[in-house]
Protein backbone atom coordinates (compact mmCIF):
# COMPACT_ATOMS: atom_id res chain seq x y z
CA UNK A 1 -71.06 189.91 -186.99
CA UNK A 2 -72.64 189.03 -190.31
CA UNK A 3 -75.75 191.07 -190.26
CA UNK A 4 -76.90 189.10 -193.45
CA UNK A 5 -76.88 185.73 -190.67
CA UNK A 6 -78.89 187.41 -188.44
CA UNK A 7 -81.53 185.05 -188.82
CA UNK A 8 -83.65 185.26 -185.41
CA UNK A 9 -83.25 188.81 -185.40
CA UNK A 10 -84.67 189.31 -188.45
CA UNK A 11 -87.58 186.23 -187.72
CA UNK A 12 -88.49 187.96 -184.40
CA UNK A 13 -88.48 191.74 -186.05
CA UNK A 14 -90.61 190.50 -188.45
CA UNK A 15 -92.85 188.93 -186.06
CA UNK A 16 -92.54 191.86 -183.73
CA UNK A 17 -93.26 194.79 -186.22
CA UNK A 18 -95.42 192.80 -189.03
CA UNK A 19 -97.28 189.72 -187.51
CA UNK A 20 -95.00 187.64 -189.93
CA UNK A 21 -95.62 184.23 -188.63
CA UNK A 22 -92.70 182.66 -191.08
CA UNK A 23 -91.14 179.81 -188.91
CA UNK A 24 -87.07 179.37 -188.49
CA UNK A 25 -86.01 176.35 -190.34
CA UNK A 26 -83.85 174.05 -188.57
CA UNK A 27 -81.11 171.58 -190.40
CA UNK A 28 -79.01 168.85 -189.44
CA UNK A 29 -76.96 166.09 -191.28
CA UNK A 30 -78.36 163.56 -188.54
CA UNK A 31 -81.67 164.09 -188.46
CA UNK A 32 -84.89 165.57 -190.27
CA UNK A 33 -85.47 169.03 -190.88
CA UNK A 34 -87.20 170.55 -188.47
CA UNK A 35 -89.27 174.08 -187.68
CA UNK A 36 -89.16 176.61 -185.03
CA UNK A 37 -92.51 178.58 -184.54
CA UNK A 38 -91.09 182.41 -184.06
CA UNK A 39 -94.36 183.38 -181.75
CA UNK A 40 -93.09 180.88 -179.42
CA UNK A 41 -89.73 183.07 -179.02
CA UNK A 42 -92.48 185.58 -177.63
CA UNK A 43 -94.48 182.98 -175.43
CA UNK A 44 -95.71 184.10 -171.55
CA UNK A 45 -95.34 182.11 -168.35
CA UNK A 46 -98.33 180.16 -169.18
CA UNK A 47 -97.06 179.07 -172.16
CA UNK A 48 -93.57 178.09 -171.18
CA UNK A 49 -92.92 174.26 -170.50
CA UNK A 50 -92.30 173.40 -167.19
CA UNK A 51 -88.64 173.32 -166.92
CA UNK A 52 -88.72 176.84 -168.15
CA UNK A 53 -91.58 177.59 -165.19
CA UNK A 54 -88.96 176.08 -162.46
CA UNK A 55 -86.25 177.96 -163.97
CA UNK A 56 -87.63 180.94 -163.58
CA UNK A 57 -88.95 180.47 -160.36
CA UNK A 58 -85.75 179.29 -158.71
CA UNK A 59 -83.52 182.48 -160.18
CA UNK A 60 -82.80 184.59 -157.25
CA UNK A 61 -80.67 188.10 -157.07
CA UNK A 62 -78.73 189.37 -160.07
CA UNK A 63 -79.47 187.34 -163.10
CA UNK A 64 -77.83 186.47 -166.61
CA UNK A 65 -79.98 185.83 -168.84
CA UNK A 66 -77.99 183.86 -171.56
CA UNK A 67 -79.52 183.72 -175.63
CA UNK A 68 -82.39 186.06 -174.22
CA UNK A 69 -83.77 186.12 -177.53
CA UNK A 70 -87.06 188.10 -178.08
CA UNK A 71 -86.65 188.73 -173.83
CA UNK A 72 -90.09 186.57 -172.78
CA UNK A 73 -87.56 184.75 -169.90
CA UNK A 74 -85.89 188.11 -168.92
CA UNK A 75 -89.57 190.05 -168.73
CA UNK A 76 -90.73 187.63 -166.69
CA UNK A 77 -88.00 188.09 -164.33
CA UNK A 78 -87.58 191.99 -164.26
CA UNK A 79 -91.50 192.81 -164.52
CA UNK A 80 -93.16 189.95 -162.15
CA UNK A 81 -90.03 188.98 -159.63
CA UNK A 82 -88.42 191.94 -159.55
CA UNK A 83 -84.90 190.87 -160.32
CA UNK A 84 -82.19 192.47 -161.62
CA UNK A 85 -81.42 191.48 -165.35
CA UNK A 86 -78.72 191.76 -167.97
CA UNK A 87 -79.80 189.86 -170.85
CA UNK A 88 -77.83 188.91 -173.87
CA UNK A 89 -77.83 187.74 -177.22
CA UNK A 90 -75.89 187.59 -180.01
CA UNK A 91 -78.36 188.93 -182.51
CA UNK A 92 -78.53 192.09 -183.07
CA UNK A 93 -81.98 192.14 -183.93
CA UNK A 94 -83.30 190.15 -181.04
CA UNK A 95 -81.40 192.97 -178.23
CA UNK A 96 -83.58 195.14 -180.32
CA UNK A 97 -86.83 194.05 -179.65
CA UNK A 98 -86.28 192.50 -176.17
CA UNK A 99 -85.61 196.34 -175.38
CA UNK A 100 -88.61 197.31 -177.39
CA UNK A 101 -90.62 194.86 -175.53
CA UNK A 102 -89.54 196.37 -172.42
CA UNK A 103 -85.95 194.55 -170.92
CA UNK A 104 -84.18 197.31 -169.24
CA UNK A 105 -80.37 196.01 -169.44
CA UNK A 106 -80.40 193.94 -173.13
CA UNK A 107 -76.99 194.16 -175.42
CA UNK A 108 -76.22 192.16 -178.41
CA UNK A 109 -73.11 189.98 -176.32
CA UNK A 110 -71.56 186.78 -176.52
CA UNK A 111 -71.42 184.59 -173.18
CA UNK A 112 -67.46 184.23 -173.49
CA UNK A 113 -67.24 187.86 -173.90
CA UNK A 114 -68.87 188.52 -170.55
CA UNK A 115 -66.13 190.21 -168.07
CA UNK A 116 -65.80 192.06 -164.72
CA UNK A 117 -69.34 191.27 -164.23
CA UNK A 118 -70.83 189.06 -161.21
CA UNK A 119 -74.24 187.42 -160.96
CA UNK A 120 -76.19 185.23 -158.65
CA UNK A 121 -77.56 182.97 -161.34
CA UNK A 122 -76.85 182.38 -164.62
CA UNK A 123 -79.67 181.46 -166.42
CA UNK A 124 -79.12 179.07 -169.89
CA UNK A 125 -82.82 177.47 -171.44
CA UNK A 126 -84.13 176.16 -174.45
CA UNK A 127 -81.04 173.54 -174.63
CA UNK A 128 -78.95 175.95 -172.86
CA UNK A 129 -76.04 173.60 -172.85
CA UNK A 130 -76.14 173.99 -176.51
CA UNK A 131 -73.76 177.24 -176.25
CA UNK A 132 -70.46 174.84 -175.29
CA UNK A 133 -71.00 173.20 -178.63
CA UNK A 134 -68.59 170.11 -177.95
CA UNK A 135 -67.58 167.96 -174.58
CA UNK A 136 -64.16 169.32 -174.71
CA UNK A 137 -65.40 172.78 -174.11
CA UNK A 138 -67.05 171.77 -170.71
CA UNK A 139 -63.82 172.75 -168.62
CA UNK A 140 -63.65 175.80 -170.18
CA UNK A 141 -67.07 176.74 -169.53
CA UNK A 142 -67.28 175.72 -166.00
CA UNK A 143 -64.02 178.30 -165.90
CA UNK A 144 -65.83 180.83 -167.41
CA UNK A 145 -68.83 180.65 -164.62
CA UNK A 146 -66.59 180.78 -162.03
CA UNK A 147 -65.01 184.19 -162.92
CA UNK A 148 -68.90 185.34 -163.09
CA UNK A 149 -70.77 183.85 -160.02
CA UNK A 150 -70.72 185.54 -156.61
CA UNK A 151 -70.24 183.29 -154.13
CA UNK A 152 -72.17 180.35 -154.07
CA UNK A 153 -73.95 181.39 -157.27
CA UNK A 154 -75.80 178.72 -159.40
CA UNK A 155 -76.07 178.35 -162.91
CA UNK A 156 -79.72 177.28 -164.40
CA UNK A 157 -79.35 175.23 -167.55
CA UNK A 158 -81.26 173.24 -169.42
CA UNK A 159 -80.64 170.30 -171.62
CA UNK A 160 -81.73 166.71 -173.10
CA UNK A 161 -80.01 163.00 -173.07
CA UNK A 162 -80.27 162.17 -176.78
CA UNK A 163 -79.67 158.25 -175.96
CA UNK A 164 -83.41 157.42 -176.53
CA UNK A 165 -82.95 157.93 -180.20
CA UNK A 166 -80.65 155.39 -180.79
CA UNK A 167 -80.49 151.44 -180.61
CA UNK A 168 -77.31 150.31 -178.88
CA UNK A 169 -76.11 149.34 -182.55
CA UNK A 170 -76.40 153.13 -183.43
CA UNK A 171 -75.07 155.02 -181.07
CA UNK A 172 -71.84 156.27 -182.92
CA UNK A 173 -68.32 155.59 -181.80
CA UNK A 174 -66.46 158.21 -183.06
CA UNK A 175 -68.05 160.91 -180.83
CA UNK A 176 -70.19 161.66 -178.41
CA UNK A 177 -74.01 161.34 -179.44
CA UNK A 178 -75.07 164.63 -177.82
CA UNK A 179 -72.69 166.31 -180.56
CA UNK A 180 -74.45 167.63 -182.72
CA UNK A 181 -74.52 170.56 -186.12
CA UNK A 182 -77.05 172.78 -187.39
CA UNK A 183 -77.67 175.17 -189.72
CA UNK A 184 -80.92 177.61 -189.72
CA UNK A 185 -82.53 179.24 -192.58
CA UNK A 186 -85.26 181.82 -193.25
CA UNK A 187 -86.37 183.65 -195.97
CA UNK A 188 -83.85 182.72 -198.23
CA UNK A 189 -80.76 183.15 -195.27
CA UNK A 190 -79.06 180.71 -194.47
CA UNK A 191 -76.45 180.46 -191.28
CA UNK A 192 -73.23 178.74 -191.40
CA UNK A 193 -73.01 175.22 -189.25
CA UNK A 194 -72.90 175.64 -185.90
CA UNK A 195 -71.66 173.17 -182.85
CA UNK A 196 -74.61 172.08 -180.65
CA UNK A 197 -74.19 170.49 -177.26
CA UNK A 198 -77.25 168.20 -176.07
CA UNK A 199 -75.17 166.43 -173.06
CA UNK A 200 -76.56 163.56 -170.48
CA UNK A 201 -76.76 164.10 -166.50
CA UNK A 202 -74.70 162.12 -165.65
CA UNK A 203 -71.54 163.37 -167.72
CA UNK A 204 -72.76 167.27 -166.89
CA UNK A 205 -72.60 165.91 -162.76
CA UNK A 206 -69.19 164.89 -163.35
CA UNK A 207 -67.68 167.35 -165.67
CA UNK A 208 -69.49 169.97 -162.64
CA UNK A 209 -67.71 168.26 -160.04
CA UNK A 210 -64.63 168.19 -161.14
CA UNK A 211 -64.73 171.76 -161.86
CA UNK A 212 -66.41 172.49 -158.20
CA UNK A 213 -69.82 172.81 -158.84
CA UNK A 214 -72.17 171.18 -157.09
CA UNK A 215 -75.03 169.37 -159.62
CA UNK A 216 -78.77 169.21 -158.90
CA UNK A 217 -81.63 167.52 -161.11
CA UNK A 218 -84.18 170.21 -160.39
CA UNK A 219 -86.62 169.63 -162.93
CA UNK A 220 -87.84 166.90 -165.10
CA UNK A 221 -89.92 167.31 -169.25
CA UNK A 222 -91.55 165.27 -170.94
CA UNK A 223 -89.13 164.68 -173.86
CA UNK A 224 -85.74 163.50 -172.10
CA UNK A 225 -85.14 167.14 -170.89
CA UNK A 226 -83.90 168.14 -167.45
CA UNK A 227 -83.09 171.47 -165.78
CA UNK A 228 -80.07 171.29 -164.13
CA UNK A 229 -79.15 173.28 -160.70
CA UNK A 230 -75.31 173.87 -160.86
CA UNK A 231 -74.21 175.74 -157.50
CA UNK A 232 -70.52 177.12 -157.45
CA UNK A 233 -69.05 175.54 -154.37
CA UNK A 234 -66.53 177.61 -151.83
């Protein structure tokens, strides 16, 4: 890993260690630039949107806690459910201060990487379907689950239908609408472009079908968000 890229890691340590309220820049080719406030990486229950809220209340048993971040989702779980934990992230610098801030099982991992390791739920938020990065990675993620979830696990994962921003005369034809790219800057660093999966319900119900899992709408937001409920089936 690039250390020099570790952009939230460094955004949250500097929030974490120096009150630096510097937001995370985000960029993409299709739309406007756009901000992400760092002391919401460190919000409470309270302050978490609602999807979030239901997420966290329907985890049960041993959870994986995907792109923990600065650990607000994982301390909620460990300190006031009592759950077992293992949160990940691939910044260094975010493992670091999720264990400062108290997560007991945090390492700097990639979700792919995960092996010989089985969980009740598997918990993916803040556009958690973001991580497959294009349609033709769903089979292979639904795979990936499966070697992870004991049985009858679920995996909790977040994610918006991007259709309301186009006119029927927009919506591309070339590829799916929910692909998307990004880059993130901050302080002068500046990632490389990254995939981004926003996908609709009803292609994640099929896609989880097919791959036998059984698809829930558990949760609704406000913006074209929904938290999906994706049970492994026997």
């Amino acid at each position: 890993m690039d250390k020099s890229k570790d952009i939230f890691g460094t955004a949250i340590k500097a929030y974490y260690n120096e009150n630096d309220n510097t937001d995370i820049s985000v960029h993409s080719p299709d739309f406007d630039d756009d901000i992400i406030p760092v002391d919401y990486l460190f919000r409470s229950l309270e302050e978490m949107p609602l999807i979030e809220r239901t997420a966290i209340k329907s985890s049960s048993g041993k959870v994986l806690d995907v792109g923990c971040g600065a650990g607000s989702h994982a301390l909620e779980l460990q300190k006031n459910r009592d759950l077992e934990i293992h949160a990940i992230d691939t910044s260094e610098g975010a493992i670091e201060i999720a264990k400062m801030r108290g997560v007991s099982n945090a390492e700097t991992k990639d979700f792919f990487q995960i092996k010989n390791e089985e969980y009740d739920t598997i918990l993916l938020l803040m556009n958690g379907s973001g991580i497959i990065g294009k349609l033709e990675n769903l089979d292979a993620f639904f795979t990936h689950c499966r070697t992870l979830l004991k049985e009858n696990g679920q995996v909790l994962m977040d994610s918006s239908d991007l259709i309301y921003l186009f006119d029927d005369e927009d919506i591309p034809d070339d590829n799916y609408y929910g692909e998307l790219q990004f880059r993130i800057s901050y302080k002068g660093l500046e990632s490389d472009e990254f995939d981004w999966l926003y996908i609709d319900p009803e292609r994640l119900k099929i896609s989880a079908e097919q791959n036998g899992f059984q698809f829930e709408i558990i949760e609704k937001g406000e913006n074209h968000d929904y938290l999906a409920k994706l049970t492994l089936q026997s």
